[in-house]
Each structure stands twice: as C-alpha cells, then as structure tokens.
C-alpha atoms as a PDB file:
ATOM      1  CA  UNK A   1       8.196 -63.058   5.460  1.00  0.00           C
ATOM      2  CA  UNK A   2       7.095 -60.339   3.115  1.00  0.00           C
ATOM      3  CA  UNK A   3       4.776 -58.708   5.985  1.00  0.00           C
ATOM      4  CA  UNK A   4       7.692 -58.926   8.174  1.00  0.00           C
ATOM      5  CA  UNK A   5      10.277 -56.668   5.683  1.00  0.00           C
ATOM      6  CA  UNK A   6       7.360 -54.512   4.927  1.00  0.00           C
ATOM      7  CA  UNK A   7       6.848 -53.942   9.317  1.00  0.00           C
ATOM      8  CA  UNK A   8      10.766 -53.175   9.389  1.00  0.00           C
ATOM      9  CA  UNK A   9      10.434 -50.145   6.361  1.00  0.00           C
ATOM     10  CA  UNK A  10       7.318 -48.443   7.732  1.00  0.00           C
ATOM     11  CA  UNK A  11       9.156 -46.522  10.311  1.00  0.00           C
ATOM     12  CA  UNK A  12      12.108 -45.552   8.062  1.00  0.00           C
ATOM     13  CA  UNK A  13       9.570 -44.798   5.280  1.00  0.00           C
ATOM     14  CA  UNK A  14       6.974 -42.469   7.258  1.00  0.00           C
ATOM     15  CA  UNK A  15      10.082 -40.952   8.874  1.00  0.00           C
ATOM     16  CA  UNK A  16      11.648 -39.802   5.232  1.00  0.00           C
ATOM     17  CA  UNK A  17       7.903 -38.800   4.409  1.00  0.00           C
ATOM     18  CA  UNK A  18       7.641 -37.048   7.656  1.00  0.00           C
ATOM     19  CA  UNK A  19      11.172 -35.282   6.837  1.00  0.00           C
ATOM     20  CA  UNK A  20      10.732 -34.508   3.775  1.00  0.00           C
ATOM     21  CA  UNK A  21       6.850 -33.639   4.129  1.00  0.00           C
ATOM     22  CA  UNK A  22       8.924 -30.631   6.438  1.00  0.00           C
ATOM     23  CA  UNK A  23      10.635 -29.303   4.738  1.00  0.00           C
ATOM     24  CA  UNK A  24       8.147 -28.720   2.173  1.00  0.00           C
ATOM     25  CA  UNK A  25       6.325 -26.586   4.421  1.00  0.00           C
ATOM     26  CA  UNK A  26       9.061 -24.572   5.052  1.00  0.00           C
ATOM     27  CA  UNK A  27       9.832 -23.974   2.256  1.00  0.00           C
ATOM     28  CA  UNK A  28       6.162 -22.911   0.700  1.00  0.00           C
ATOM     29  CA  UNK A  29       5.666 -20.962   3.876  1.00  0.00           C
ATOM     30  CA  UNK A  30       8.032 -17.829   4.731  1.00  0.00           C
ATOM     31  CA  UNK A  31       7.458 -15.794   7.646  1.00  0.00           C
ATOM     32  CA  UNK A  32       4.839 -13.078   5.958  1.00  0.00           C
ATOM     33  CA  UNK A  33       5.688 -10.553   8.554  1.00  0.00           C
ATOM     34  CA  UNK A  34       9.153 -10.969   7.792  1.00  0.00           C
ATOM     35  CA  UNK A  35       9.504 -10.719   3.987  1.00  0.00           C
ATOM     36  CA  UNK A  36       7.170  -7.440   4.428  1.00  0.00           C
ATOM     37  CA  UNK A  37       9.643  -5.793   7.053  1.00  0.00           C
ATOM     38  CA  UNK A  38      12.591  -6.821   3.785  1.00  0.00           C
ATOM     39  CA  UNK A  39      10.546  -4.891   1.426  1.00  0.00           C
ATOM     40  CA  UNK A  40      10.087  -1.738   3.896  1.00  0.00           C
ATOM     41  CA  UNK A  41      14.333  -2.146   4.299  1.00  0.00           C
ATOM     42  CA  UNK A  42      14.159  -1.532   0.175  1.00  0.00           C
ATOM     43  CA  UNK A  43      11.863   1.502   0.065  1.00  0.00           C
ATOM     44  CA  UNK A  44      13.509   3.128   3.468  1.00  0.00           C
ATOM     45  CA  UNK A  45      17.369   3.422   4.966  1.00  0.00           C
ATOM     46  CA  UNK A  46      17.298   2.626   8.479  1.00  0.00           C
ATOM     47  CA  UNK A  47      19.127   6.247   9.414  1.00  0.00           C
ATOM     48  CA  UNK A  48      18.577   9.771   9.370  1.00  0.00           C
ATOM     49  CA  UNK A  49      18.088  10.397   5.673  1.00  0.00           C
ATOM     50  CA  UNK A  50      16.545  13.247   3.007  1.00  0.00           C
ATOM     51  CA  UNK A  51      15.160  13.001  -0.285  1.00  0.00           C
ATOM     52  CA  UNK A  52      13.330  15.239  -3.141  1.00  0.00           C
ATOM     53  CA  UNK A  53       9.815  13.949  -3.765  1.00  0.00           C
ATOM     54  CA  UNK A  54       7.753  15.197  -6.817  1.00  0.00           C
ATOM     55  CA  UNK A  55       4.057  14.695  -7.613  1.00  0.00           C
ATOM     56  CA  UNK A  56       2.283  15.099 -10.934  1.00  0.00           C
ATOM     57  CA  UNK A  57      -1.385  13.959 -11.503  1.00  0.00           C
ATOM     58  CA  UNK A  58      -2.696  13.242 -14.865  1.00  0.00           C
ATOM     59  CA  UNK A  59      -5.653  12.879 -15.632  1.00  0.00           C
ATOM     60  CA  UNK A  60      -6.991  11.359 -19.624  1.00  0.00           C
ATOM     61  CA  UNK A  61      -2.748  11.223 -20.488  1.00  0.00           C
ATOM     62  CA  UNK A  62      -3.094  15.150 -19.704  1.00  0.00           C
ATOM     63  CA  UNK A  63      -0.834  16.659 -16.972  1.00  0.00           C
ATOM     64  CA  UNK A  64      -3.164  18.533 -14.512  1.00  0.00           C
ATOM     65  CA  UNK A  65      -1.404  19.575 -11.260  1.00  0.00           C
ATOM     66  CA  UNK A  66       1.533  18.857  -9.612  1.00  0.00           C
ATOM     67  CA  UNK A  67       4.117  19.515  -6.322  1.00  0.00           C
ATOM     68  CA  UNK A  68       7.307  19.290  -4.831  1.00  0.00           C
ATOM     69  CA  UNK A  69       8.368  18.287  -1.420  1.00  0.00           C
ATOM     70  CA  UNK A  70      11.530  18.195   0.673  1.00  0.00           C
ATOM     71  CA  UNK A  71      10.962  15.615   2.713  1.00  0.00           C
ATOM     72  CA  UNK A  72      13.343  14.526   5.725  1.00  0.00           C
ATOM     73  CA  UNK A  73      13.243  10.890   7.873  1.00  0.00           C
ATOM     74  CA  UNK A  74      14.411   9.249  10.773  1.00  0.00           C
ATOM     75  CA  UNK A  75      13.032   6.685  12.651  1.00  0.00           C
ATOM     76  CA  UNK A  76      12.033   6.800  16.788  1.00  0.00           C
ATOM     77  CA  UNK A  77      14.700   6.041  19.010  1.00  0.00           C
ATOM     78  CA  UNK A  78      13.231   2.909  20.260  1.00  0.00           C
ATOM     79  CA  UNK A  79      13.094   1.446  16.952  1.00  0.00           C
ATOM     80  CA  UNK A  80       9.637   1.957  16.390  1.00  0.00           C
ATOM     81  CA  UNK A  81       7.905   3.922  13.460  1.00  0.00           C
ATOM     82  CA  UNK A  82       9.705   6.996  10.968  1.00  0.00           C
ATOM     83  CA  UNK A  83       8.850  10.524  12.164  1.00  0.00           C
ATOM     84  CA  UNK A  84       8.814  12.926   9.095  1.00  0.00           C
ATOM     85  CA  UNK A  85       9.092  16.808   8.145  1.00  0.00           C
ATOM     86  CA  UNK A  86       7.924  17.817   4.845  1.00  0.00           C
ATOM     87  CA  UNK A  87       8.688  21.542   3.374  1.00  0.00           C
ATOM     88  CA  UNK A  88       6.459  21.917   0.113  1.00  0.00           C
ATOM     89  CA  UNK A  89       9.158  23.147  -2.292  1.00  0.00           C
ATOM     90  CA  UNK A  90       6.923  23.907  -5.713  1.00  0.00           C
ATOM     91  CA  UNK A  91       4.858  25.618  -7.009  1.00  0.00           C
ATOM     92  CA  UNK A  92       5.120  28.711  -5.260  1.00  0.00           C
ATOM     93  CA  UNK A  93       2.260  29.100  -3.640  1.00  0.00           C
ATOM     94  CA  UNK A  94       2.516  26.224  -1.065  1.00  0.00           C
ATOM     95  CA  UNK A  95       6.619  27.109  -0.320  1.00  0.00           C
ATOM     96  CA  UNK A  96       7.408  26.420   3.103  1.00  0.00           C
ATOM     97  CA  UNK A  97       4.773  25.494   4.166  1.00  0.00           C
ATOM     98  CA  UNK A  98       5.094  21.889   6.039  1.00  0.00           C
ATOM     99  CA  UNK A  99       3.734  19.256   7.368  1.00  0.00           C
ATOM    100  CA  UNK A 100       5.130  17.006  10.065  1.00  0.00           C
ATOM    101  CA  UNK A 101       4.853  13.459  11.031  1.00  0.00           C
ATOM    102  CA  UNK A 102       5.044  12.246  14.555  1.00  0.00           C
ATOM    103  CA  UNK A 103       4.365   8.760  15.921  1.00  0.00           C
ATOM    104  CA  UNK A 104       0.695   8.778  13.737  1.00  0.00           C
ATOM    105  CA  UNK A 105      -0.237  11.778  14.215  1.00  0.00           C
ATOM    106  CA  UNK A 106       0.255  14.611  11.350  1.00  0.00           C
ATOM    107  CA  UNK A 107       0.320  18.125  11.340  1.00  0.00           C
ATOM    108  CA  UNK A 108       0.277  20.884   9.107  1.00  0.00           C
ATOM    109  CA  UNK A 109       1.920  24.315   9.334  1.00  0.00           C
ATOM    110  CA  UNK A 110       0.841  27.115   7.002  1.00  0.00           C
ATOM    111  CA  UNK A 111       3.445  30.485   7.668  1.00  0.00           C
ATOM    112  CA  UNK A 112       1.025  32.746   6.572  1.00  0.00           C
ATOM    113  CA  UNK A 113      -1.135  31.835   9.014  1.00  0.00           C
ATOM    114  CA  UNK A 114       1.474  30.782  11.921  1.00  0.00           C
ATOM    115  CA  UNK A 115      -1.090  27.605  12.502  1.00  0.00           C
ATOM    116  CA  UNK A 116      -0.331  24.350  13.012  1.00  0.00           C
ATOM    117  CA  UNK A 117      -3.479  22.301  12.623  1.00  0.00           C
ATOM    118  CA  UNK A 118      -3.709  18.421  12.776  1.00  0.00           C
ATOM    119  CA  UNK A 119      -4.524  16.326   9.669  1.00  0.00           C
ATOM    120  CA  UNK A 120      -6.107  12.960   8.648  1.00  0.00           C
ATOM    121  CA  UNK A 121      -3.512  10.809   6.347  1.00  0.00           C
ATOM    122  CA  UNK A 122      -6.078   9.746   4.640  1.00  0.00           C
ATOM    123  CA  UNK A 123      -6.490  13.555   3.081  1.00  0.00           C
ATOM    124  CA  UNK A 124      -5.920  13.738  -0.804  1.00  0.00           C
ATOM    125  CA  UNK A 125      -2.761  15.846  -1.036  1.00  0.00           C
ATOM    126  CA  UNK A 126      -2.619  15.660  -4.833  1.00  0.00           C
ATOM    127  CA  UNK A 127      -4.258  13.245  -7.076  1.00  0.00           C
ATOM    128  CA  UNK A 128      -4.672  10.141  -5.838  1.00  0.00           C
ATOM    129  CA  UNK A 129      -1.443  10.676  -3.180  1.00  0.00           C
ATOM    130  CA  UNK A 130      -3.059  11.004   0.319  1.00  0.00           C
ATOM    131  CA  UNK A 131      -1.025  12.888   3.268  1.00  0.00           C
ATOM    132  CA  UNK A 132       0.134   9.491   4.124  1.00  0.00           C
ATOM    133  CA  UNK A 133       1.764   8.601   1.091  1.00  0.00           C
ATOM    134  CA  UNK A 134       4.281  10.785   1.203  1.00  0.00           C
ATOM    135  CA  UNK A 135       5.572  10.202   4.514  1.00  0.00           C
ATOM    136  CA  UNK A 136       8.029   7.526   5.345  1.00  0.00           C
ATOM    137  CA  UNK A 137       6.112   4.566   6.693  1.00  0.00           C
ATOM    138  CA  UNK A 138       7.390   1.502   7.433  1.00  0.00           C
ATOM    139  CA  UNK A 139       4.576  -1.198   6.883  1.00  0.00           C
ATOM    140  CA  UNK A 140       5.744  -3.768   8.939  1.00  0.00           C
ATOM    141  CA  UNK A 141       5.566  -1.427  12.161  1.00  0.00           C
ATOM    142  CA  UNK A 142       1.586  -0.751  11.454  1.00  0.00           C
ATOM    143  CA  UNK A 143       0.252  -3.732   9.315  1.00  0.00           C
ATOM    144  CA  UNK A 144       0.206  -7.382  10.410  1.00  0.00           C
ATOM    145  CA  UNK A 145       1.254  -9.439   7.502  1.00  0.00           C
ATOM    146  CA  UNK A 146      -0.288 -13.102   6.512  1.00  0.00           C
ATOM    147  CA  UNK A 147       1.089 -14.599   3.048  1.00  0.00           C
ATOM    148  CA  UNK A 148      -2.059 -15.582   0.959  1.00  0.00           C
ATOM    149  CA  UNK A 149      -0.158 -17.024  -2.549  1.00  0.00           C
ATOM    150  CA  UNK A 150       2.688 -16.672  -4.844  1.00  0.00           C
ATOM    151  CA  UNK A 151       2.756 -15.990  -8.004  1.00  0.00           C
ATOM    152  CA  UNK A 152       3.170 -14.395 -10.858  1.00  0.00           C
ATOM    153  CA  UNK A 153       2.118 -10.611 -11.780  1.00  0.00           C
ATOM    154  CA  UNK A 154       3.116  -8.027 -14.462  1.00  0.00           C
ATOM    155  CA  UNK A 155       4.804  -5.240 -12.813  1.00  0.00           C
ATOM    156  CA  UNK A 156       4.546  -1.911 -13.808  1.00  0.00           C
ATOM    157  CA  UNK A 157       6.954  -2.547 -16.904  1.00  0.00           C
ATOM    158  CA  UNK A 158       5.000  -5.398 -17.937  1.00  0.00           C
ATOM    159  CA  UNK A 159       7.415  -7.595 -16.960  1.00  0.00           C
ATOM    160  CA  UNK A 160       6.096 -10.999 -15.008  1.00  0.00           C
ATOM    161  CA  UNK A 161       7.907 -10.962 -11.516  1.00  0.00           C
ATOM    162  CA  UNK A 162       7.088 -14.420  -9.026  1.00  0.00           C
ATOM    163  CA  UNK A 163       5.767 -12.794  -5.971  1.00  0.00           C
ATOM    164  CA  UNK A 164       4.534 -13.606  -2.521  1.00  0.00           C
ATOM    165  CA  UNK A 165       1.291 -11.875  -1.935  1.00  0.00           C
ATOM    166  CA  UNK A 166       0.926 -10.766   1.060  1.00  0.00           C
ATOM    167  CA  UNK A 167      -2.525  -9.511   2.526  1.00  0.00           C
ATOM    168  CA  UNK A 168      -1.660  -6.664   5.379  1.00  0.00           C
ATOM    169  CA  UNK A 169      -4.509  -6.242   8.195  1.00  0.00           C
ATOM    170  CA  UNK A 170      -4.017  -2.497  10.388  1.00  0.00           C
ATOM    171  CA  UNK A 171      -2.892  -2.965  13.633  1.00  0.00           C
ATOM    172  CA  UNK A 172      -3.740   1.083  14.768  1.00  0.00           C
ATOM    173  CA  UNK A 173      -6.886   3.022  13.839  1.00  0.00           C
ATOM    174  CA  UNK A 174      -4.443   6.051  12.628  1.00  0.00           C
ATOM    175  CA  UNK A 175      -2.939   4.620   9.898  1.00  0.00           C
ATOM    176  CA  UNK A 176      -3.441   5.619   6.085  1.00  0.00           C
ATOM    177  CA  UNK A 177      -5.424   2.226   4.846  1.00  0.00           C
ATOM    178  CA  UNK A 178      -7.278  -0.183   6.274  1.00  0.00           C
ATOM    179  CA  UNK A 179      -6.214  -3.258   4.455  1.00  0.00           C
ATOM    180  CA  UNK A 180      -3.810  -3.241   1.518  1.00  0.00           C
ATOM    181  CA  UNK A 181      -2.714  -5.929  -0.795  1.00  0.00           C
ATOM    182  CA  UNK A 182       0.867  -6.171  -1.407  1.00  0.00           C
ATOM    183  CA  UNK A 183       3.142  -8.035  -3.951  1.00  0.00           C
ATOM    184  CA  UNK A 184       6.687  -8.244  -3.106  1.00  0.00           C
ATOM    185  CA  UNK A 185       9.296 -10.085  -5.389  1.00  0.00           C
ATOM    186  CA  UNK A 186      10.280 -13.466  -3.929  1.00  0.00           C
ATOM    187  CA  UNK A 187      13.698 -13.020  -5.467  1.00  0.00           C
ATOM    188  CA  UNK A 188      14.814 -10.073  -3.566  1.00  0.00           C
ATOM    189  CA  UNK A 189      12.222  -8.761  -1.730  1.00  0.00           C
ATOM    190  CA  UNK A 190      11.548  -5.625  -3.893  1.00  0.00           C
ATOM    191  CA  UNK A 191       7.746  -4.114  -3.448  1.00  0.00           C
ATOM    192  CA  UNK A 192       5.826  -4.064  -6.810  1.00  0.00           C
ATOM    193  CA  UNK A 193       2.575  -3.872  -6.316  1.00  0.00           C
ATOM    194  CA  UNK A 194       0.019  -2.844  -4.031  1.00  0.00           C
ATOM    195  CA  UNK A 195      -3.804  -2.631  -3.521  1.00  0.00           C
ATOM    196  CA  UNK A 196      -5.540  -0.005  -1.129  1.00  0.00           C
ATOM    197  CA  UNK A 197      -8.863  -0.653   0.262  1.00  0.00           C
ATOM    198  CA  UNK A 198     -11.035   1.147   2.544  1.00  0.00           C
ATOM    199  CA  UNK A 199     -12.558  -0.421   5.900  1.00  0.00           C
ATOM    200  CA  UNK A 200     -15.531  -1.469   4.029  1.00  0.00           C
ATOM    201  CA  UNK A 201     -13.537  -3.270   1.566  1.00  0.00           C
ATOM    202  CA  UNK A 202     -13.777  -0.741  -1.377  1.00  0.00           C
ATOM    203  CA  UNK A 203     -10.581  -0.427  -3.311  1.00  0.00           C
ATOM    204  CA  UNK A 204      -8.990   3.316  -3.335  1.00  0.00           C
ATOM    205  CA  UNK A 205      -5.955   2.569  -5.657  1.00  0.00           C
ATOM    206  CA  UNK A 206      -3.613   0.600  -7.102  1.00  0.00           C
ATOM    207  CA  UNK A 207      -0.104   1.637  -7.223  1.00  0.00           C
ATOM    208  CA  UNK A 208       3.251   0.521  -9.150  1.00  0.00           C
ATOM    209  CA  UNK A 209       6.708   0.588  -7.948  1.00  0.00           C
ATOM    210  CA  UNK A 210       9.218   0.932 -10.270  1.00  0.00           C
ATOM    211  CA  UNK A 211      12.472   2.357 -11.787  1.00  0.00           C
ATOM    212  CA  UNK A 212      15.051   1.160  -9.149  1.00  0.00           C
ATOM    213  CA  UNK A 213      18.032   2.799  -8.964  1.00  0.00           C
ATOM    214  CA  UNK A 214      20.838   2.881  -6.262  1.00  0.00           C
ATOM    215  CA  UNK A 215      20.194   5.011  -3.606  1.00  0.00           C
ATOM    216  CA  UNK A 216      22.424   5.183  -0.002  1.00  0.00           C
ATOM    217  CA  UNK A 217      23.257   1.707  -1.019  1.00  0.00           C
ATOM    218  CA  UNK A 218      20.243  -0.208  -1.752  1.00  0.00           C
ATOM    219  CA  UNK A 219      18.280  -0.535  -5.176  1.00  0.00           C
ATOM    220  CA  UNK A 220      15.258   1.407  -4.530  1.00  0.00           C
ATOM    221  CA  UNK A 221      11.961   2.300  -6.072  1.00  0.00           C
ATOM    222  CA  UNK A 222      12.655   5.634  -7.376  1.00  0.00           C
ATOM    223  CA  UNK A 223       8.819   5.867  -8.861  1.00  0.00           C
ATOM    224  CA  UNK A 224       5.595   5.166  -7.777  1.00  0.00           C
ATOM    225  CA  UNK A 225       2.585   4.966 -10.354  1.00  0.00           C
ATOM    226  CA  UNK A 226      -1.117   5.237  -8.335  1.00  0.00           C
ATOM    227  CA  UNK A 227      -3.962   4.564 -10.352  1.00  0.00           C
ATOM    228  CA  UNK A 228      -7.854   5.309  -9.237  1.00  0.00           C
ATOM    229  CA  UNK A 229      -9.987   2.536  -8.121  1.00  0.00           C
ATOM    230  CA  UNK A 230     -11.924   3.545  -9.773  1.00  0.00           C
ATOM    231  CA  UNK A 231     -10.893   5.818 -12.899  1.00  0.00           C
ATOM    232  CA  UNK A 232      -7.938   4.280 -14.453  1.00  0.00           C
ATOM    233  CA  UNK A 233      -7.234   7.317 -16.621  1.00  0.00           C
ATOM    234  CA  UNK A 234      -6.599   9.268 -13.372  1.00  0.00           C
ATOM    235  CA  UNK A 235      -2.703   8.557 -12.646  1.00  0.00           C
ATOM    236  CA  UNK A 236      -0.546  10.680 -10.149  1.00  0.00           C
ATOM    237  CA  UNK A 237       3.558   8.983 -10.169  1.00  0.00           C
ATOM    238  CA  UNK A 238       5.493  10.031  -7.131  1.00  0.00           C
ATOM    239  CA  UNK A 239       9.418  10.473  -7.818  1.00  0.00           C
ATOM    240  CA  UNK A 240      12.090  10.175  -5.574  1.00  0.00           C
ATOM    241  CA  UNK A 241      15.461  11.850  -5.707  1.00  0.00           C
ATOM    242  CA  UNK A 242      18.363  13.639  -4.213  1.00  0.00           C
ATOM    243  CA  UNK A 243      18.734  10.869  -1.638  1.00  0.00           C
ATOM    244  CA  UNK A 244      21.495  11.727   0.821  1.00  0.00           C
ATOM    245  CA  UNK A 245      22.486  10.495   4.439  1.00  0.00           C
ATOM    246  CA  UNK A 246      22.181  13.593   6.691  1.00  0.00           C
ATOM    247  CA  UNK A 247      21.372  14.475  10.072  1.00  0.00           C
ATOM    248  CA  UNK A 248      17.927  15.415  11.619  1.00  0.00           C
ATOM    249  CA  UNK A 249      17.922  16.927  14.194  1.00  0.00           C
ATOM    250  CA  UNK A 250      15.468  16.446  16.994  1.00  0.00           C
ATOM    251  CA  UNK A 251      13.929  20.198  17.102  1.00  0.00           C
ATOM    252  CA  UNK A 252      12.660  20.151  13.589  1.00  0.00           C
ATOM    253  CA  UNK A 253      10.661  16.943  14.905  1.00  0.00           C
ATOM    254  CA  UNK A 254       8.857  18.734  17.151  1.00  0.00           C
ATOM    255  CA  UNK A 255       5.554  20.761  16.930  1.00  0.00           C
ATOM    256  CA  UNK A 256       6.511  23.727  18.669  1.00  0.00           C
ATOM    257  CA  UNK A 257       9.236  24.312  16.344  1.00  0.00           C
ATOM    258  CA  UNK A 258       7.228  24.706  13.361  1.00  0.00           C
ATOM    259  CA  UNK A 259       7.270  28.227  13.358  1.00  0.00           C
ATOM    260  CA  UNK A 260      11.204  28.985  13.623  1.00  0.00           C
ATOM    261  CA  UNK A 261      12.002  25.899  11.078  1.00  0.00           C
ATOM    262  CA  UNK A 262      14.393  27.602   8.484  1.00  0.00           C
ATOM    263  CA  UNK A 263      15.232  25.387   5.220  1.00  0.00           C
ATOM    264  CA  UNK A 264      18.933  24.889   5.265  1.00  0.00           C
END
C-alpha cells in the first residue's frame, strides 16, 4: 500500500522539482547580451547628444599632461553603432583639430596641415586613453557578451557592489580591444568595472567608473579612472560634462567636411 501512495506522488513531486528546478535557472542566468546593451543605455543617450570630455594623466600622484575635447554623438540611422566628431578644445596647441568616427573607421584632421589621415583606435591619445576611448561606443553593437559569475567587487569608491561579470568576445577586427572583462551592477545595471586585454591575452588596463550624476535623464558615469596593466602608479581619469541634447547634423559626419567644420 505504501509503494502504491509513493507511485501516485512521483509525478506531482518530479513535476514541482522540475518547476521549481526552472525557475532557478532563470533566475541565475540573465541574458548576458542583454544586461550589457542596459549598461551601454547608462553610459550613452540614445539621441543626438554633446558633451565636454577632459583628460589628465598622472603619473607617481603627479599630474603630467592633459586635454580637452568637444565631443558630439549620434547613432546610425539603422540603429546600428554611434558615429562621433571630436574638436580638441585644450591646450592650445591641438585646438580644432578633430577627429571623426564613422562606422569603425577613425580619422584625424589636423588644420594646419588640411589632412585628414586615418587612425588605429587602439592609438594612445593621452595616458592610458586610446583613440577609442573617447568615442561613443556602444559595447553591445561590437562585443558578444557571455555571463561568467556574479559577485561581489569593490568599485572605484571602495564600496562592494554584487555584479554580473560579464566576459565580452569582439565580433569585428576594428574595434578598440580584443576581449574585455566587464562588471556591471546587478541592481541597476550601472558599469563599474572593466578589464582590457590584448589578442594575446595580455591585460592593457583596468578602468573605474564612477561619480554618477544625472545627465539628459539617466544617472551616468561622469568619471572614468584607467589604470596601467601594468604600472599602477600611471592613472589618466576621463571626465564628462556639459551634457546637452542637441542636434548633429549629418555634414559634420562626413569626411569631406572636415575642412569647412566651424565650432558653433
């Protein structure tokens, strides 16, 4: 009689097991490619936007260098990737000249020459910023995402965030890294860490995201700490301010129009 009650549970038993063996999964496993396109929706407004970005390396605690760029966004009219002009602003010896973003390709435009020449975004611009740092990328467009843990790191406050790390594999040979590792805060989908490694596996930098502030709506990282792979007493922090909603026009996007771009 007992084998008989025991036959009639089994299927009600392995069916809770089964349901609740489910939802388990789904919960521990969010959509990787997902939660990074969240975190690129944090760092970047989805219209026509410009900011102020400024760049100061250190190196030993010491300031040793630094820039500032207008920089203005908007992404392709299919959806796809940001196309970006940059107009160094500071120090005066780099004014107007720019640097322009297009699909992934990037060029550079020096008046005094009246020469456009292309660039690798790999290129140190200052300190450990490359060319491709300080364009507006959206990861998610360029990096396939696969979720390889959470948990829980000290952001660049010291503070211990729960995070899903995510490891992000290039999907295009003309993007800025390779592979990057990237921890993004499971509460709200805020970036706060990343690692940069080369092809070979080497890592570049390490950088910090921090200081969010409401900008166009969204809290957003309004600094970025990058730290050498190597050297950890050579810093460079990226700031970003003046955020404003603005048109772009279409011109300004193109290479031919280098020449004839006037700041407004």
């Amino acid at each position: 009689m007992m084998m008989r009650h025991l036959k009639t549970m089994l299927p009600a038993c392995v069916a809770l097991a089964g349901a609740l063996g489910f939802g388990a999964l789904a919960w521990a496993a969010p959509n990787a490619q997902e939660i990074l396109a969240a975190s690129d929706a944090v760092r970047n407004p989805n219209y026509p936007f410009g900011l102020t970005t400024t760049l100061v390396e250190y190196r030993n605690g010491k300031q040793t260098s630094g820039s500032t760029l207008a920089i203005y966004s908007k992404e392709q009219a299919n959806g796809g990737q940001f196309r970006s002009l940059i107009r160094f602003v500071a120090p005066a010896r780099d004014a107007n000249k720019l640097m322009l973003k297009s699909g992934n390709e990037l060029w550079f435009y020096d008046p005094s020459s009246k020469a456009s020449i292309r660039i690798s975004p790999q290129q140190r611009l200052l300190g450990q910023a490359a060319n491709g740092d300080i364009v507006t990328v959206n990861l998610a467009k360029d990096y396939q995402a696969t979720l390889a843990a959470e948990e829980d790191i000290q952001d660049g406050d010291r503070q211990t965030r729960r995070c899903y790390k995510l490891a992000l594999a290039a999907t295009t040979p003309d993007v800025t890294y390779h592979n990057i590792e990237m921890w993004i805060d499971a509460s709200n989908n805020r970036p706060v860490k990343s690692r940069f490694y080369t092809e070979s596996g080497r890592l570049l930098k390490t950088a910090y995201y921090r200081r969010y502030q409401n900008n166009l709506g969204v809290e957003r990282p309004t600094e970025t700490v990058i730290i050498d792979g190597l050297d950890p007493n050579w810093v460079t922090v990226m700031r970003f301010s003046d955020y404003v909603k603005r048109e772009v026009p279409e011109t300004w996007l193109q290479r031919d129009y280098l020449p004839r771009f006037k700041p407004e």
